[in-house]
Protein backbone atom coordinates (compact mmCIF):
# COMPACT_ATOMS: atom_id res chain seq x y z
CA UNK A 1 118.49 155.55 23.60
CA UNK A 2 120.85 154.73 26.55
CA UNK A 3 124.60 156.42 26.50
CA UNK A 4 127.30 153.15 25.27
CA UNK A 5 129.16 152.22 29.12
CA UNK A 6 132.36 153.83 28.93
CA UNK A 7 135.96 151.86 29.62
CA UNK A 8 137.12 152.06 33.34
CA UNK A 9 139.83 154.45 33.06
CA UNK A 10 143.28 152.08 35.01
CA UNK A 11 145.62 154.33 37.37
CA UNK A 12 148.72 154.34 36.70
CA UNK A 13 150.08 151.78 38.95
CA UNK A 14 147.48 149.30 37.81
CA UNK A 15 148.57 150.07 34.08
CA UNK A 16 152.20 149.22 35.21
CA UNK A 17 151.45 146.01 37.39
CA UNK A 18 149.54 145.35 33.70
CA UNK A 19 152.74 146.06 32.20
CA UNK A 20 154.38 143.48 34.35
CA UNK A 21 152.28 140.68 34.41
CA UNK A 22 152.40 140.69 30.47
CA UNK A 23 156.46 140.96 30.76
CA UNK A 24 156.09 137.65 32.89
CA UNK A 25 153.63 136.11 30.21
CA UNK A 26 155.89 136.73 27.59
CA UNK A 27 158.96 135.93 29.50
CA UNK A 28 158.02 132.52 30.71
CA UNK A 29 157.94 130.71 27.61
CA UNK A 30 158.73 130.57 23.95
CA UNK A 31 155.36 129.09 23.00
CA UNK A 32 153.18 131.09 21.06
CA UNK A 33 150.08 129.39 21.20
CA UNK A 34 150.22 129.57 25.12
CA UNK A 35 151.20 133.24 25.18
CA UNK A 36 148.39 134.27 22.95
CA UNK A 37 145.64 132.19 24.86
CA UNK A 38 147.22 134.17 28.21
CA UNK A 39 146.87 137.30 26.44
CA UNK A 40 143.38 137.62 25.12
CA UNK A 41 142.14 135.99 28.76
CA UNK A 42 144.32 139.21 30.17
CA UNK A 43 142.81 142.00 27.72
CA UNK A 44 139.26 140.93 27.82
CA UNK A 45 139.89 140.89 31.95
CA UNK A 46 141.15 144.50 31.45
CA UNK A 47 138.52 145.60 28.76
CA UNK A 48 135.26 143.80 30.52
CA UNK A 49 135.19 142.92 27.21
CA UNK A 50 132.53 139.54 26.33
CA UNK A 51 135.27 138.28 23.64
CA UNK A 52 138.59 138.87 22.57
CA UNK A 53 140.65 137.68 19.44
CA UNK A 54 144.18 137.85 18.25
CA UNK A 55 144.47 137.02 14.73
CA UNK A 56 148.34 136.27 13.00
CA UNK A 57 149.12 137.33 9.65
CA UNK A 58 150.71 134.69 7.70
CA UNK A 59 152.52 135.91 4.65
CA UNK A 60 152.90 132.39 2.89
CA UNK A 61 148.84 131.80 2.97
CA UNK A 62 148.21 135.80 2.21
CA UNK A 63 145.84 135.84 5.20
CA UNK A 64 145.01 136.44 8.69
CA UNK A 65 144.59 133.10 10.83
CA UNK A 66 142.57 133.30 14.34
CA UNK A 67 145.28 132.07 16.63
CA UNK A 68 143.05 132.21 20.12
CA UNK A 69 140.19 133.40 21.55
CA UNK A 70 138.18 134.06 24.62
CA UNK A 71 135.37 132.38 24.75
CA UNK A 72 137.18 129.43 23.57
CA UNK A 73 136.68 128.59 19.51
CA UNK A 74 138.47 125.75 19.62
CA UNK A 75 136.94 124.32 16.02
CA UNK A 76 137.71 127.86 14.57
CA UNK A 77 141.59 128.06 16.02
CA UNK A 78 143.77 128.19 12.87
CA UNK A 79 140.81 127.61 10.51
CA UNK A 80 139.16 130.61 10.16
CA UNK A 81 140.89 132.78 8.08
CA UNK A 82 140.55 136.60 6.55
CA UNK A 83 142.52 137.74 3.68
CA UNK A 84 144.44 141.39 3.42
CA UNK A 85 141.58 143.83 3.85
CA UNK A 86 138.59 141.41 4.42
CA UNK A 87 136.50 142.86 7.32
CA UNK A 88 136.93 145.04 9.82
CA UNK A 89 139.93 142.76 10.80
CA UNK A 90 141.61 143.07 7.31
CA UNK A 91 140.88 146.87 7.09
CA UNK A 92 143.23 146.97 10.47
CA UNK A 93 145.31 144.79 9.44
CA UNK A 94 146.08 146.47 5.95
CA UNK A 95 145.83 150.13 7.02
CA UNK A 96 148.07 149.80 10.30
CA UNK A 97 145.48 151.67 12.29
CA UNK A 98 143.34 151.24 15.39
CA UNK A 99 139.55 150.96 14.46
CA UNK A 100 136.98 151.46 17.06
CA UNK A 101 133.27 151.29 16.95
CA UNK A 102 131.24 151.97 20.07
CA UNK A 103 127.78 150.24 18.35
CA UNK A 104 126.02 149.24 15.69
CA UNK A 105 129.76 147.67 14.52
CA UNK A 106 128.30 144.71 12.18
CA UNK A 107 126.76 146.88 10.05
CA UNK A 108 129.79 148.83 9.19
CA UNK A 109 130.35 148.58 5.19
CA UNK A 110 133.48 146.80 6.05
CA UNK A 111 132.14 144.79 8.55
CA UNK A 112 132.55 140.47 7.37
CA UNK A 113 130.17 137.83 8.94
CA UNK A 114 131.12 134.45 9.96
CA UNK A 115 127.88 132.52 10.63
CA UNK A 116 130.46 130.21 12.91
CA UNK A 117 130.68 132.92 15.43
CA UNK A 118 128.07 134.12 17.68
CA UNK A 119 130.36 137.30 18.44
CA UNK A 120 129.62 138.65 15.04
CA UNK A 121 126.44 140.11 16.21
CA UNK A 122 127.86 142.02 19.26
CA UNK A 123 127.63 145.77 19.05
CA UNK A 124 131.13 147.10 20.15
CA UNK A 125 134.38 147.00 18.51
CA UNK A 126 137.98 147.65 19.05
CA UNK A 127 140.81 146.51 16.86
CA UNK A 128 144.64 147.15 16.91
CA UNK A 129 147.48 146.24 14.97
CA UNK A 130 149.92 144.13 15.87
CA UNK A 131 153.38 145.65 14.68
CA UNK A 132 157.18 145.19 13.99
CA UNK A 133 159.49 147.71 12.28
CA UNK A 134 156.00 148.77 10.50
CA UNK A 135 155.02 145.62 9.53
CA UNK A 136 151.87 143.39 10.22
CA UNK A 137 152.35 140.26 12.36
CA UNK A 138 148.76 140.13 13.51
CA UNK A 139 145.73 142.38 15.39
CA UNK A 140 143.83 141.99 18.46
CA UNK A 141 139.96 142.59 19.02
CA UNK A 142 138.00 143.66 21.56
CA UNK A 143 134.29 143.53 21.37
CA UNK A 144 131.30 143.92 23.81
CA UNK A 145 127.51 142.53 23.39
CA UNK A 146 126.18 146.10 23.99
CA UNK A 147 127.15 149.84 23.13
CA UNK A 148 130.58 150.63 24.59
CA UNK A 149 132.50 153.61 24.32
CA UNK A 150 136.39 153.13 24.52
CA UNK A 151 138.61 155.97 25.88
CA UNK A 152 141.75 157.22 24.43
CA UNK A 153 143.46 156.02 27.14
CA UNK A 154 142.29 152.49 26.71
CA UNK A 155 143.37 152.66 23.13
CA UNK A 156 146.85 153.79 24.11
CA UNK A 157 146.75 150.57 26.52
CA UNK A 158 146.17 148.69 24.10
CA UNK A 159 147.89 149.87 21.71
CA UNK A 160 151.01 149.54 24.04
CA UNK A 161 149.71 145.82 25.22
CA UNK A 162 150.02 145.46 21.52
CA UNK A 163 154.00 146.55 20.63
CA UNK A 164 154.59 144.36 23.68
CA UNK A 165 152.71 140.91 21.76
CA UNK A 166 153.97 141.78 18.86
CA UNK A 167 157.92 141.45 20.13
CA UNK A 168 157.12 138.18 21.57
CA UNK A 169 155.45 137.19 18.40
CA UNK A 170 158.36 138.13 16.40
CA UNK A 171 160.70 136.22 18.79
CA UNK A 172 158.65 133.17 19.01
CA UNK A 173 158.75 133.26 14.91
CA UNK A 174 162.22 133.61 14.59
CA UNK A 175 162.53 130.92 17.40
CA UNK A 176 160.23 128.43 15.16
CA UNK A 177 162.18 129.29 12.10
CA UNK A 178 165.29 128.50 14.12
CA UNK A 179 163.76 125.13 14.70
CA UNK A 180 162.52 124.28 11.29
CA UNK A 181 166.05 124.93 9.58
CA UNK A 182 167.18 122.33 12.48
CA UNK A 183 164.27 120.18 10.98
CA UNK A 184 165.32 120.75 7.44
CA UNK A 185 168.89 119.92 8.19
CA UNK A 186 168.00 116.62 9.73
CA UNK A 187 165.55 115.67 7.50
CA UNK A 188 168.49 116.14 4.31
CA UNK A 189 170.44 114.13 6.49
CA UNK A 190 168.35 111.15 6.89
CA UNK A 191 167.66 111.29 2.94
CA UNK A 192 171.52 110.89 2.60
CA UNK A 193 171.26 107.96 4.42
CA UNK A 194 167.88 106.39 3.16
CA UNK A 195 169.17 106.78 -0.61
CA UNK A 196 172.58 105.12 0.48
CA UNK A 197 170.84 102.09 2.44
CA UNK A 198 170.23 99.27 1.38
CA UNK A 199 166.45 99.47 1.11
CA UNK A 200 164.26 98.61 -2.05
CA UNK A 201 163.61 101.59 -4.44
CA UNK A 202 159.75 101.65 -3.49
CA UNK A 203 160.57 101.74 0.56
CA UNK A 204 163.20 104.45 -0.27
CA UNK A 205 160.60 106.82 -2.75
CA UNK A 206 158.54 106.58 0.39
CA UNK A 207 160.41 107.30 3.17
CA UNK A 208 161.41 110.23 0.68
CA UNK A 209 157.81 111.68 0.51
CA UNK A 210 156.78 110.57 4.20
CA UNK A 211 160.03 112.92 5.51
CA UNK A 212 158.91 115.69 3.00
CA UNK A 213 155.31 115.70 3.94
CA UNK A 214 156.57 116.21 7.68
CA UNK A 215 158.97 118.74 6.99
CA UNK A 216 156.75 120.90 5.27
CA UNK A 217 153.50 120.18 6.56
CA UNK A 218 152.13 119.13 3.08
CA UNK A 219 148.09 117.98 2.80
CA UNK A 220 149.94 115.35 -0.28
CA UNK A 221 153.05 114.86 -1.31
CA UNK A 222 154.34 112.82 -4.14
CA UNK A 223 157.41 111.66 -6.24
CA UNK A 224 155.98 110.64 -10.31
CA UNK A 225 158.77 109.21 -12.45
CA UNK A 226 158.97 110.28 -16.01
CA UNK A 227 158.70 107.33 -18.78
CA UNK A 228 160.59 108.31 -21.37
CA UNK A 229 159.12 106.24 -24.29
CA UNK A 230 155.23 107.37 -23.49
CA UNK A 231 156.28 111.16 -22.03
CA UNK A 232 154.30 110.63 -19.05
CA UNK A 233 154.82 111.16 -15.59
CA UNK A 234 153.37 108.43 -13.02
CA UNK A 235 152.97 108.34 -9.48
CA UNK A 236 155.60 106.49 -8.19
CA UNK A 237 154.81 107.05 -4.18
CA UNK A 238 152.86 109.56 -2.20
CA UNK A 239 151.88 109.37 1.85
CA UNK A 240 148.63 110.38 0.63
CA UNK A 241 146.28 107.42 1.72
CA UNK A 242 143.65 108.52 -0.74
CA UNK A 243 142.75 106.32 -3.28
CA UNK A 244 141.56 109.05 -5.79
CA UNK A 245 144.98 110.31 -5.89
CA UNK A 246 146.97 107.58 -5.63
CA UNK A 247 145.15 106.04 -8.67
CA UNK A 248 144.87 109.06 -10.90
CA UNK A 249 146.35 108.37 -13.96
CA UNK A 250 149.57 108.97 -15.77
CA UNK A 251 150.12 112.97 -17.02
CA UNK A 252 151.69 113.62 -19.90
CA UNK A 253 154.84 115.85 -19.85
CA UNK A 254 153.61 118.80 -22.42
CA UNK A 255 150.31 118.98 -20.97
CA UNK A 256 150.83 119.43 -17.20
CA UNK A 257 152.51 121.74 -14.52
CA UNK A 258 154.56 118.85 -13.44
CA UNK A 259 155.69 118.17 -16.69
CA UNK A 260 156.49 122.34 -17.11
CA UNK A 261 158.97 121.26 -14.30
CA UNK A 262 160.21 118.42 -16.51
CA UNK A 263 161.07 120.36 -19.77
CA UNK A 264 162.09 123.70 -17.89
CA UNK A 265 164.31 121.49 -15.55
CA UNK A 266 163.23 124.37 -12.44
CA UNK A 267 160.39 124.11 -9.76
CA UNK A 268 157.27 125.46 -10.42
CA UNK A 269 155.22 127.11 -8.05
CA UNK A 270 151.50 127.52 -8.38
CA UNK A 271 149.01 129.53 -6.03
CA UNK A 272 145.60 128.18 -5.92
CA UNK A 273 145.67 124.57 -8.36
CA UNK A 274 141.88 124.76 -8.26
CA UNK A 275 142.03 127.48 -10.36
CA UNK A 276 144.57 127.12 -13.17
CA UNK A 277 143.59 125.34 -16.08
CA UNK A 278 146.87 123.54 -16.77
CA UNK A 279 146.38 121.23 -13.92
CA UNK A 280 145.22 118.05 -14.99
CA UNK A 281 142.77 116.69 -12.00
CA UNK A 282 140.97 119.66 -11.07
CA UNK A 283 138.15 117.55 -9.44
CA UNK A 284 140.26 115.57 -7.67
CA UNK A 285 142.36 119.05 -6.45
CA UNK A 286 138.41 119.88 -4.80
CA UNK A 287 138.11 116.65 -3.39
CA UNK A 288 141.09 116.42 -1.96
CA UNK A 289 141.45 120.06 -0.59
CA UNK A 290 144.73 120.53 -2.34
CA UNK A 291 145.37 124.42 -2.92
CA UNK A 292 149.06 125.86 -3.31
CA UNK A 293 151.46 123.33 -5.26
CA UNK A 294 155.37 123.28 -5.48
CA UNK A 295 156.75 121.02 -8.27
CA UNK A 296 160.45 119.95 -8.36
CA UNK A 297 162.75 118.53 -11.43
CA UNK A 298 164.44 115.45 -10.05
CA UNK A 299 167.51 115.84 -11.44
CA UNK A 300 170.35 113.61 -12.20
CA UNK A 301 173.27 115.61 -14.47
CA UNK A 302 171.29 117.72 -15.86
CA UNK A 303 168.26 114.93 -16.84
CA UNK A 304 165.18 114.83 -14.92
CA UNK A 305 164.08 111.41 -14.08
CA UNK A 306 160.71 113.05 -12.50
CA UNK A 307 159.20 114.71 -10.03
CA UNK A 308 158.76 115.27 -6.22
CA UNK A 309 154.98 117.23 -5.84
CA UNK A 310 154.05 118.75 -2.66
CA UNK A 311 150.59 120.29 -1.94
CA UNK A 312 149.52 122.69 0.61
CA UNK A 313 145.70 122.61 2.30
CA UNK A 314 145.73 126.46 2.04
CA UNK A 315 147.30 129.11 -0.20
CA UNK A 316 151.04 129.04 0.48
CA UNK A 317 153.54 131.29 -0.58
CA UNK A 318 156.75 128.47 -1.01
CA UNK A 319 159.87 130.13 0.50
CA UNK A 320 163.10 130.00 -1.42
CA UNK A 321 164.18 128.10 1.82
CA UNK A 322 161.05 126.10 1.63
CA UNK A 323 162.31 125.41 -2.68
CA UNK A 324 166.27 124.91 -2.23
CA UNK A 325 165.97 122.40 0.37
CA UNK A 326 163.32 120.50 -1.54
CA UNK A 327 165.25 120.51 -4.60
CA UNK A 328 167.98 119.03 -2.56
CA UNK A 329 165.79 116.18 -1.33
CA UNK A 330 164.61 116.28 -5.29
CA UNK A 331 168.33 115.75 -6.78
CA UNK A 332 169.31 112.93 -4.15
CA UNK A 333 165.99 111.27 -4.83
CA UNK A 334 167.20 111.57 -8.67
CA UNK A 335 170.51 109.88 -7.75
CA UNK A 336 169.07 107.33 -5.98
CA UNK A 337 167.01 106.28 -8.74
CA UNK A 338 170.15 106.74 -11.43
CA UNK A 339 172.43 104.68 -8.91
CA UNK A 340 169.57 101.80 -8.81
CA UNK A 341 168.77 101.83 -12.92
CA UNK A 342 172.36 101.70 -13.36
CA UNK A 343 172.58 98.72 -10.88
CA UNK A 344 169.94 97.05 -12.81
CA UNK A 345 171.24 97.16 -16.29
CA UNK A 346 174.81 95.83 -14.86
CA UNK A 347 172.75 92.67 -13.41
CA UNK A 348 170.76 92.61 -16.89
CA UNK A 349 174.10 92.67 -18.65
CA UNK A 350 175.23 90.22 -16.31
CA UNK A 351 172.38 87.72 -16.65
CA UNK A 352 172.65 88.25 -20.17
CA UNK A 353 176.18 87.04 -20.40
CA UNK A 354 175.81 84.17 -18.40
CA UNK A 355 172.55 83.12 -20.42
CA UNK A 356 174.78 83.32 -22.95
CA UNK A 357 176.89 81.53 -22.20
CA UNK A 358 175.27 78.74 -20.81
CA UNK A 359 173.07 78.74 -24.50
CA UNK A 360 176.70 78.05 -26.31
CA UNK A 361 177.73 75.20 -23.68
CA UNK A 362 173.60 73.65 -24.45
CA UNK A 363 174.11 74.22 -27.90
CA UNK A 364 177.53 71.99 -28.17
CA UNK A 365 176.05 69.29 -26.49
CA UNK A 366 173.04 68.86 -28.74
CA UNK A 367 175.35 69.09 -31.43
CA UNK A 368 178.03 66.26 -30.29
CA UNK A 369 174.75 64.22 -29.07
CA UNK A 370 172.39 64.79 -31.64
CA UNK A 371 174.98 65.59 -34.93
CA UNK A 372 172.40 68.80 -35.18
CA UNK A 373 174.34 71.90 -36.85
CA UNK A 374 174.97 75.28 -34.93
CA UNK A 375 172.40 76.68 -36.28
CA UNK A 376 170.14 73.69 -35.57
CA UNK A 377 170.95 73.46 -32.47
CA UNK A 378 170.06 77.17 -31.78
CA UNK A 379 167.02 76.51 -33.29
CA UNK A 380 166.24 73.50 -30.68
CA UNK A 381 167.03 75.22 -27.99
CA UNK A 382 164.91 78.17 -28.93
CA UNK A 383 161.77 75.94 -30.31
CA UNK A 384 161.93 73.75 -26.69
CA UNK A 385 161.84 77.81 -25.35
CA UNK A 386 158.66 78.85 -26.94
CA UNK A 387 156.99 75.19 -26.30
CA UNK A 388 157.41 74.89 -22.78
CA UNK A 389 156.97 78.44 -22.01
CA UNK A 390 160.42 78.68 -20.34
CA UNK A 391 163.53 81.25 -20.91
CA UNK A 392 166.57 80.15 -23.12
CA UNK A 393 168.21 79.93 -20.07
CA UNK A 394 166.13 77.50 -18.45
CA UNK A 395 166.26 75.17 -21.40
CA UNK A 396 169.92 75.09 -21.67
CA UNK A 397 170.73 74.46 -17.68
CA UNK A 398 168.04 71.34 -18.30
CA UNK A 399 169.95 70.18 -21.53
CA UNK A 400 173.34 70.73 -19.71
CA UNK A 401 171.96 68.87 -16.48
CA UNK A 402 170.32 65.98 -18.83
CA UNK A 403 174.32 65.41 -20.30
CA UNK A 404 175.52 65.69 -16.77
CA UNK A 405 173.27 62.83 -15.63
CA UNK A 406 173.73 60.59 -18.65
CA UNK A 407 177.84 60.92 -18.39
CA UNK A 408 177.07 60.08 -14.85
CA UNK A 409 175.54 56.56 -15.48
């Protein structure tokens, strides 16, 4: 059987005009995506290698997410995913250590196979961690179609190709963090003003959800209002333009996780929805790819009014940044809807004191016109009511308006 090729050892000017030209890559822009895809094109130059992956570790889905590739995997870019310890990937990933494998590396006992790639069947491997301050932000593979034996001093290269990523990882993180506390802030701000507009309760609930979805990057999102009378929680508004979930019916506060959020007045915070029994749609959770779920207590002095849901495609770990600013958006959503009920029983009050009042004015004239008793004539008014199918109201502005005409004559 042939010797594996072994891994053109660099001098040490080429190593450091490598050095450079990933300084410059890093350097030149803040965008992550474009520095990975400049990388992997880079190492598999270096390597001779047929393919070359950098996955990311993402802490809030508890997995590793192929970020870029060379060849190109353009359907698999932040799809395929690996948890902790899945495949040789995982093992890297988990132990903090190099792996190579000269051959023969897809059927290592570790080894995971992705029918998606063709790589999966090429014999060599070489994987190293991405680090910062000894934790995982991500590893990067190497792998050739036929036998190859790396060096030592390729996997020092890389291994120092890799501290280098994993800085400008780490900076391009904390620069996207940077920006979505920006985003946060503005999107509180233009809840302020949506709840204080002038806007119809329905246009405001969803602007409130639309601005959530964005901010979070939710697959649903969803404000249900709690009726107090049944115990149920309906959806009120969602950005979701599925028809399965929009029409799912009402839940009922001591038998779901959104009404847990109800009685316990605090968010609650749910992994994987397709597996806990207390949700109430699992089938529709499957058919709608909804996974990790945060649900927040719209609250309005201490009395939730409901609930704003938000769903994730994949398993999300919810931030306490990602839970205090939705409970913000939650609580001004809550006084929004307080300010409008409150609103609505002044004009109900208000239209009840005028019907009133006109009632007393119809009820004088029928009994000067007609000699009818009080009574009587409140019993007119209210019999003409139920006949013709009108409100009290009605009937006394057309007894008033008959009087009006016949003084007129």
């Amino acid at each position: 059987m042939p010797r594996p090729k072994t891994t053109r050892v660099l001098s040490s000017s080429e190593e450091l005009d490598l050095l450079h030209r990933i300084t410059d890559i890093i350097g030149s822009t803040l965008d992550l995506r474009t520095i990975l895809q400049e990388i992997v094109a880079l190492v598999s130059g270096l390597t001779k290698a047929d393919a070359c992956f950098i996955y990311l570790h993402e802490p809030a889905h508890r997995s590793l997410v192929l970020s870029a590739s060379k060849p190109p995997h353009p359907g698999e870019i932040d799809q395929l995913r690996l948890k902790m310890g899945e495949g040789l990937t995982g093992w890297v990933a988990e132990h903090k250590k190099p792996l190579a494998i000269s051959e023969k590396a897809h059927e290592d006992h570790r080894f995971k196979f992705f029918h998606n790639l063709p790589e999966d069947k090429f014999e060599a491997f070489l994987s190293v961690p991405l680090l910062v301050k000894d934790g995982v932000v991500g590893v990067i593979n190497v792998q050739h179609k036929k036998p190859y034996a790396y060096s030592e001093r390729a996997l020092k290269l890389l291994t120092t190709i890799a501290r280098q990523v994993s800085g400008a990882i780490e900076n391009a993180r904390l620069y996207e963090e940077t920006r979505r506390k920006a985003d946060a802030i503005q999107t509180l701000s233009a809840v302020s003003r949506t709840v204080t507009s002038d806007r119809f309760m329905d246009e405001i609930l969803q602007l409130i959800v639309a601005m959530t979805a964005s901010l979070l990057g939710s697959k649903i999102c969803s404000v249900m209002l709690l009726d107090e009378e049944s115990r149920q929680l309906r959806i009120a508004a969602t950005q979701s333009l599925s028809d399965a979930y929009r029409n799912k019916p009402p839940v009922r506060v001591d038998q779901s996780l959104s009404g847990r959020a109800v009685l316990e007045k605090k968010p609650i915070v749910v992994a994987d929805v397709r597996k806990d029994k207390r949700f109430s749609y699992p089938d529709i959770a499957v058919s709608e790819g909804l996974v990790s779920l945060l649900s927040l207590p719209m609250l309005f002095k201490d009395k939730a009014l409901g609930v704003i849901n938000t769903y994730s495609a994949q398993e999300y770990d919810f931030s306490k940044e990602d839970i205090s600013v939705l409970q913000a958006v939650a609580n001004q959503c809550a006084s929004a809807i307080m300010q409008t009920r409150l609103l609505q029983e002044k004009l109900t009050a208000q239209e009840a004191l005028e019907t009133r009042k006109l009632v007393e004015r119809a009820k004088g004239a029928l009994m000067k016109k007609r000699g009818l008793s009080e009574p009587d004539a409140f019993r007119e008014i209210q019999k003409q009511s139920m006949d013709r199918r009108k409100s009290m109201k009605e009937i006394a502005e057309a007894i008033l308006l008959a009087e009006d005409l016949g003084q007129s004559r």
